[in-house]
PDB file of N, CA and C in Angstrom:
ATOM      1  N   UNK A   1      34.143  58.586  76.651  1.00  0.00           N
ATOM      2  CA  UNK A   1      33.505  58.303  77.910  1.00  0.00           C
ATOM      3  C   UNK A   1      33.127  59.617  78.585  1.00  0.00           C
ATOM      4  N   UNK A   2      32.083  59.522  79.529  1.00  0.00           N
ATOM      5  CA  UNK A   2      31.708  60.455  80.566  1.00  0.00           C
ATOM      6  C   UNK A   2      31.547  60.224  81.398  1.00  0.00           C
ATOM      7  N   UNK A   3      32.128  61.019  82.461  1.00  0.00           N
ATOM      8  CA  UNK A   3      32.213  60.570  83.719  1.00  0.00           C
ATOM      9  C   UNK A   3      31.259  60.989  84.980  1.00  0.00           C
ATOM     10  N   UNK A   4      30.401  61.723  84.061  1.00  0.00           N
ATOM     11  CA  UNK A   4      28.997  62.343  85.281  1.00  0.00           C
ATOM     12  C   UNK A   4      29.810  62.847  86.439  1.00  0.00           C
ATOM     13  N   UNK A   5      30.680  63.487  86.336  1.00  0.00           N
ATOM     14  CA  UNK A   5      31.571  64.213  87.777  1.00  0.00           C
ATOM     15  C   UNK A   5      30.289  65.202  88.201  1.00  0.00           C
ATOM     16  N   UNK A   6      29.461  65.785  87.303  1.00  0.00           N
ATOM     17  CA  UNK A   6      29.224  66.920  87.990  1.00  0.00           C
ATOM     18  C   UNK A   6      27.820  66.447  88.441  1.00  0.00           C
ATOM     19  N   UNK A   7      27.336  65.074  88.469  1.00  0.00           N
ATOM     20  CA  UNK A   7      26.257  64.237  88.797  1.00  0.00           C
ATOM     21  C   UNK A   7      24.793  64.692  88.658  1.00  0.00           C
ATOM     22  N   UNK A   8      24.869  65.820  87.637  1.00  0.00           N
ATOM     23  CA  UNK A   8      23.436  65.687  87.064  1.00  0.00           C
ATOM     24  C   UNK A   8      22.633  64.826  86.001  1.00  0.00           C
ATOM     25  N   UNK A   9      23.380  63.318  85.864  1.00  0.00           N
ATOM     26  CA  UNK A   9      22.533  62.449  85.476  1.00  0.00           C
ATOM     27  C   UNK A   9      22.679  61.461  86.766  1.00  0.00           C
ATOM     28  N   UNK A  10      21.615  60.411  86.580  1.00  0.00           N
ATOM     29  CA  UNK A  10      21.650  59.468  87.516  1.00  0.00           C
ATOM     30  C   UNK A  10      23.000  58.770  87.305  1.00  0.00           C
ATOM     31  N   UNK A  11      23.459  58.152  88.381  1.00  0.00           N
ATOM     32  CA  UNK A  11      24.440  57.603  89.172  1.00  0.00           C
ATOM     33  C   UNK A  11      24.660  55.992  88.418  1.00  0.00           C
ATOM     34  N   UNK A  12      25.601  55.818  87.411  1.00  0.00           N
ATOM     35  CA  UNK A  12      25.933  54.956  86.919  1.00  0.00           C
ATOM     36  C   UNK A  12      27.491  54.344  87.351  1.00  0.00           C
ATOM     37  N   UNK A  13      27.756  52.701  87.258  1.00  0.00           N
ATOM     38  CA  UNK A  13      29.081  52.825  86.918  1.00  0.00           C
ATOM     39  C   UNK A  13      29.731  53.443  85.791  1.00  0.00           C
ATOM     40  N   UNK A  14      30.980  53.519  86.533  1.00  0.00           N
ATOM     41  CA  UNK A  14      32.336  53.719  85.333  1.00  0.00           C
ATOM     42  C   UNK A  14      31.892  53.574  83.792  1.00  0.00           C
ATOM     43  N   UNK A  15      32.142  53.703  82.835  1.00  0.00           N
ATOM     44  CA  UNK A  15      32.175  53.807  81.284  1.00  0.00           C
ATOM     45  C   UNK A  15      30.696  53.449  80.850  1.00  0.00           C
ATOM     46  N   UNK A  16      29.814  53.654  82.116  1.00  0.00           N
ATOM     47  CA  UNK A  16      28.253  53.674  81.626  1.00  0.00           C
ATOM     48  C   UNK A  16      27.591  54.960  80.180  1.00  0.00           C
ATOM     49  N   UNK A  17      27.987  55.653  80.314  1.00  0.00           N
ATOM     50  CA  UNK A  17      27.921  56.684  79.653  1.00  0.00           C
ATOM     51  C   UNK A  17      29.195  57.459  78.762  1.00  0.00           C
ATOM     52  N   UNK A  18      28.730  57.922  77.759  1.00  0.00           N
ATOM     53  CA  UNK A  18      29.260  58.406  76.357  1.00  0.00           C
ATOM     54  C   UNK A  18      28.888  59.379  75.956  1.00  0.00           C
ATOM     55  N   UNK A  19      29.835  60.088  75.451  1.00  0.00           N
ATOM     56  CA  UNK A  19      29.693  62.019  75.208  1.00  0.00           C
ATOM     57  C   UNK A  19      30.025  61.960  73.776  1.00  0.00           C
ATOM     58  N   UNK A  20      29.275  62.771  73.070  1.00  0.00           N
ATOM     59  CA  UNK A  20      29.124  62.888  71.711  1.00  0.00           C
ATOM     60  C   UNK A  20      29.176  64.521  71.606  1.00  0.00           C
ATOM     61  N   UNK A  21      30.335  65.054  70.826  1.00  0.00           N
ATOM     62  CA  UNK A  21      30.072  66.739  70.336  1.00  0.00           C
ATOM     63  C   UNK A  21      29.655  66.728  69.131  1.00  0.00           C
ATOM     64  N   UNK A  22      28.376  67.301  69.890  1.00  0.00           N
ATOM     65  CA  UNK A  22      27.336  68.387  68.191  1.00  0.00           C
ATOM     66  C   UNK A  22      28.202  69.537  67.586  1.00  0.00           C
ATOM     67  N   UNK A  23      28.069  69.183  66.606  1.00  0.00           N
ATOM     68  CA  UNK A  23      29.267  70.790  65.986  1.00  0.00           C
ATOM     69  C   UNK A  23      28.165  71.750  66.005  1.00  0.00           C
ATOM     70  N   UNK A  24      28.891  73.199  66.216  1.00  0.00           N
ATOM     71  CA  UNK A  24      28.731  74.269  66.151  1.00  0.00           C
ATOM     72  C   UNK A  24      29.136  75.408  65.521  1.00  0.00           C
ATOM     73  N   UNK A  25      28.428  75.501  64.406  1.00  0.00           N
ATOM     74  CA  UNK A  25      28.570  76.426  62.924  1.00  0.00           C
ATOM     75  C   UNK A  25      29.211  77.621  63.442  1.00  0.00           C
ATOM     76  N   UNK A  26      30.799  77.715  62.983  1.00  0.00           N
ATOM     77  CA  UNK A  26      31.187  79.210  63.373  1.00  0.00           C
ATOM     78  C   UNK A  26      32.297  79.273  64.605  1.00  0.00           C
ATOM     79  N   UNK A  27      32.081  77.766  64.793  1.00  0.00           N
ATOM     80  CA  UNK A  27      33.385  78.053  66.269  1.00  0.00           C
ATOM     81  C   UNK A  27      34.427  77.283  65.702  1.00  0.00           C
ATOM     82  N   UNK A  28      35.710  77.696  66.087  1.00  0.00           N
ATOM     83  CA  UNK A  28      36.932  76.792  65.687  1.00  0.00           C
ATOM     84  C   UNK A  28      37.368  75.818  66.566  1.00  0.00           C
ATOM     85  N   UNK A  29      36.238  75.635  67.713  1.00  0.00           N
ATOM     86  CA  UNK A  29      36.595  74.353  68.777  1.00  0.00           C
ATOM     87  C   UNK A  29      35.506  73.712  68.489  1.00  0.00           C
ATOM     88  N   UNK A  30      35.269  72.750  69.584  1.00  0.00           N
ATOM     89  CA  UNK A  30      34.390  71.854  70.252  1.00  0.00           C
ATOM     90  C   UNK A  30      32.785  72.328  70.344  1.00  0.00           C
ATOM     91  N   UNK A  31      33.252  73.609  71.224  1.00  0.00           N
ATOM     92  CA  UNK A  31      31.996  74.264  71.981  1.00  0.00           C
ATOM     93  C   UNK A  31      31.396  73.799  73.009  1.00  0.00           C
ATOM     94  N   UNK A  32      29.990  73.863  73.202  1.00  0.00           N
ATOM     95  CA  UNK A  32      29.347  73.563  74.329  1.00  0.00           C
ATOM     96  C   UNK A  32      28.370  72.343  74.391  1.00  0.00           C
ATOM     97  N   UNK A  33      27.987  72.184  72.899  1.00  0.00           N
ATOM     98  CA  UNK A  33      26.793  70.846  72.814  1.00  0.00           C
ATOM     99  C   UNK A  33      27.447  69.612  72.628  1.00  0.00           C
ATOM    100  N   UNK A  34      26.668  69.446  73.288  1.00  0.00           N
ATOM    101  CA  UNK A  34      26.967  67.195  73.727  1.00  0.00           C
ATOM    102  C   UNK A  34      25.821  66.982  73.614  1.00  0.00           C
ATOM    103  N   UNK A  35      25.685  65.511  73.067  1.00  0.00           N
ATOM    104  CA  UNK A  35      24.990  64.389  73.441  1.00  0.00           C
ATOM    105  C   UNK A  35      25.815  63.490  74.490  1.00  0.00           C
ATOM    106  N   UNK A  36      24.826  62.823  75.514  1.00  0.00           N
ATOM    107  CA  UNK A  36      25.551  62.080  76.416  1.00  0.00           C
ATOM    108  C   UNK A  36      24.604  60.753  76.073  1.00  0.00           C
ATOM    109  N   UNK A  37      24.845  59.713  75.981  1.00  0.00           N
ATOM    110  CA  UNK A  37      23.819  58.131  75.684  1.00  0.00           C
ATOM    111  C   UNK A  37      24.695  57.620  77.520  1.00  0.00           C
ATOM    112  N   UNK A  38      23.468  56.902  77.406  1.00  0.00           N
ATOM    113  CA  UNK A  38      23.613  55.687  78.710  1.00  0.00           C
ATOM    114  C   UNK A  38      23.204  54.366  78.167  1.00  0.00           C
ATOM    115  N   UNK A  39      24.377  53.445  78.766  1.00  0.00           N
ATOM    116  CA  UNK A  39      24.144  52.089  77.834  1.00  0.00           C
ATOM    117  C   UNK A  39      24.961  51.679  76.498  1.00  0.00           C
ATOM    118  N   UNK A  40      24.815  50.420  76.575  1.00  0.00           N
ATOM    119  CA  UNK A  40      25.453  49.617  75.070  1.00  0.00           C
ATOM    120  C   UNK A  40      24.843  48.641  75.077  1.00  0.00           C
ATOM    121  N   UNK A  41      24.164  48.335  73.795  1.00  0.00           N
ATOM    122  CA  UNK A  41      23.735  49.716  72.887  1.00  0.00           C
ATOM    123  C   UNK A  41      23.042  50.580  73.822  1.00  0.00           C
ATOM    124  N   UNK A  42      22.990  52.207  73.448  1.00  0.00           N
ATOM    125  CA  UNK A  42      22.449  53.252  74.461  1.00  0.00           C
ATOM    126  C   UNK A  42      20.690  53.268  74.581  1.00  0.00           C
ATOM    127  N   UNK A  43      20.738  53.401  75.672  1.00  0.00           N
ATOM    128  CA  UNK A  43      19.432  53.237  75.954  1.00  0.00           C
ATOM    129  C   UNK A  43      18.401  54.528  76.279  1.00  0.00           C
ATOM    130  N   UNK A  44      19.530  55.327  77.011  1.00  0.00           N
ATOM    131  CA  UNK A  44      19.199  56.543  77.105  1.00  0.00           C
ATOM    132  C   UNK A  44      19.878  57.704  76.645  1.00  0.00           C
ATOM    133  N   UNK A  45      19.673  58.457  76.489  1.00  0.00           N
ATOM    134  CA  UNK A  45      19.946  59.971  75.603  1.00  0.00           C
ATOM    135  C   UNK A  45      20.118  61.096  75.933  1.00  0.00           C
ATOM    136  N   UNK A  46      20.668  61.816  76.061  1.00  0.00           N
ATOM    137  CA  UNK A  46      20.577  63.298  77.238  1.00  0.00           C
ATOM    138  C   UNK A  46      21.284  64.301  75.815  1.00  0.00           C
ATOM    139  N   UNK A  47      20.809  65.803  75.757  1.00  0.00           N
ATOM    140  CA  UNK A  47      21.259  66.567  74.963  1.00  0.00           C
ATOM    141  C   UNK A  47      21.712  67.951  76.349  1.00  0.00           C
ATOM    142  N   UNK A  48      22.983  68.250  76.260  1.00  0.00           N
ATOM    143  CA  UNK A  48      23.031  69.564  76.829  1.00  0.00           C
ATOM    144  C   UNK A  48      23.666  70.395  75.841  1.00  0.00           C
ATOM    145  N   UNK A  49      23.211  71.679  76.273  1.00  0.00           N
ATOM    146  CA  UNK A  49      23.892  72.586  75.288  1.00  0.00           C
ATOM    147  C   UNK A  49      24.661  73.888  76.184  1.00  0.00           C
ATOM    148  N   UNK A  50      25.192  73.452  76.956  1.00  0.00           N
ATOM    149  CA  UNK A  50      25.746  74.332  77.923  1.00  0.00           C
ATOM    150  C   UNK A  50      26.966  73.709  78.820  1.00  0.00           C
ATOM    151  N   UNK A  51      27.628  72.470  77.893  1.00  0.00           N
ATOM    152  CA  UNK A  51      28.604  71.655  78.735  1.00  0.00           C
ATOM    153  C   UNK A  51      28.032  71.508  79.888  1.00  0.00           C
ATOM    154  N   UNK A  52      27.635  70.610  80.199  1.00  0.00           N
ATOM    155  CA  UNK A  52      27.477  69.958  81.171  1.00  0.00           C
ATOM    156  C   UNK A  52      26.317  70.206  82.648  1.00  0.00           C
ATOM    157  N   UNK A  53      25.758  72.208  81.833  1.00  0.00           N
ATOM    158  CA  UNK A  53      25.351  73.064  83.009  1.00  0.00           C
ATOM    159  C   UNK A  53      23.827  72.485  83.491  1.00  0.00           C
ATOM    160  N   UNK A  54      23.349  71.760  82.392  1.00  0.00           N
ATOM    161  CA  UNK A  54      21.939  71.226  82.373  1.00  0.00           C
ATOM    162  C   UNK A  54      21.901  70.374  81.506  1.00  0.00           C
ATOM    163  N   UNK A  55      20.817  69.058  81.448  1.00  0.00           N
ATOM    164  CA  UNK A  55      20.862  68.192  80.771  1.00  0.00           C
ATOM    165  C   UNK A  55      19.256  68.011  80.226  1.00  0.00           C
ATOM    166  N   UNK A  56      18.866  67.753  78.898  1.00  0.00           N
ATOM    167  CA  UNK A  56      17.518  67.637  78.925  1.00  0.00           C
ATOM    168  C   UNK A  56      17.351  65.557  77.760  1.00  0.00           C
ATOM    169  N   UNK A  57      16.591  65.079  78.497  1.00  0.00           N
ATOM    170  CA  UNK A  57      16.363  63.786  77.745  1.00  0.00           C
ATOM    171  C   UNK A  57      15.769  63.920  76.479  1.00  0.00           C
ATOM    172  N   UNK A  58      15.844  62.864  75.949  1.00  0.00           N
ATOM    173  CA  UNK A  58      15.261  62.553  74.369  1.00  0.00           C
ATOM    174  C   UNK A  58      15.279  60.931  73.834  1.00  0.00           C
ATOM    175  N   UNK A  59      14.376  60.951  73.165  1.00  0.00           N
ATOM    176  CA  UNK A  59      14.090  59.559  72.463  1.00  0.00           C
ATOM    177  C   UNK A  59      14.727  59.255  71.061  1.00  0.00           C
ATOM    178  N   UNK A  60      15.576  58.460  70.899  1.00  0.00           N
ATOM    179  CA  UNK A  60      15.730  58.527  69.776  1.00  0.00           C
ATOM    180  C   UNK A  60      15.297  57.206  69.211  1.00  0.00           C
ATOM    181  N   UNK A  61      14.372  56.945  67.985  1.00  0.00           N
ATOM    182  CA  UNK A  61      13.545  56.106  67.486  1.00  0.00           C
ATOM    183  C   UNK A  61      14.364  54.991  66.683  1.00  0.00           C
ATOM    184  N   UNK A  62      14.018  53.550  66.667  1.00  0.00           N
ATOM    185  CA  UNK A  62      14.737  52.933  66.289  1.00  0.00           C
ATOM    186  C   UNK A  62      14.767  52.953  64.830  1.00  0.00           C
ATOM    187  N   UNK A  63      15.174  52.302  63.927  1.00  0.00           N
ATOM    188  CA  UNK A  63      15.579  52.000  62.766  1.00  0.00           C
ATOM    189  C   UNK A  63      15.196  50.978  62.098  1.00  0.00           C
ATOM    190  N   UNK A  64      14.430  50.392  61.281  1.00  0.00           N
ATOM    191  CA  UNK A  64      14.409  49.128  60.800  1.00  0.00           C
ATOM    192  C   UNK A  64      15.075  48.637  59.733  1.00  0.00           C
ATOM    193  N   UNK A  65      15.949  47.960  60.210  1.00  0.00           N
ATOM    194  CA  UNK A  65      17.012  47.236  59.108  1.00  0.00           C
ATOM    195  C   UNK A  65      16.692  46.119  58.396  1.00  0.00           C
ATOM    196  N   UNK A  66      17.136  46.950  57.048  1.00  0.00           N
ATOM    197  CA  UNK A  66      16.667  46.160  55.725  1.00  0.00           C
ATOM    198  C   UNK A  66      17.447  44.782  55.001  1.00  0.00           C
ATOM    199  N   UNK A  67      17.508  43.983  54.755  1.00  0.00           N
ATOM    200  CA  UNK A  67      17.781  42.729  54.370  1.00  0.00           C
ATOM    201  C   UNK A  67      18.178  42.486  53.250  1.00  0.00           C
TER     202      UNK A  67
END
């Protein structure tokens, strides 16, 4: 979960949003890149690469599932 404390995405309830860490080649933690989604299923998408310092949107394209 994410909790938008630092409210640079729009203003959702509680467990609206979800934090995803992008790995980062070379560090022995976490680091700094997230994906954040809004929604279930997510509807919207946010990539920061600076924890939390800025957020930039993105589309991610659906999938067509095969039978």
């Amino acid at each position: 979960m994410f909790a938008n404390r630092e409210g640079r995405l729009p203003s959702r309830p509680r467990g609206h949003y979800r934090e995803y860490t992008v790995p980062t080649p070379g560090l022995p933690h976490r680091g700094e890149r997230r994906i954040v989604t809004g929604g279930d299923p997510p509807a919207k998408w946010y990539y920061t690469a600076d924890h939390y310092g800025s957020f930039r949107s993105f589309e991610v394209q659906a999938r067509e599932v095969r039978r």
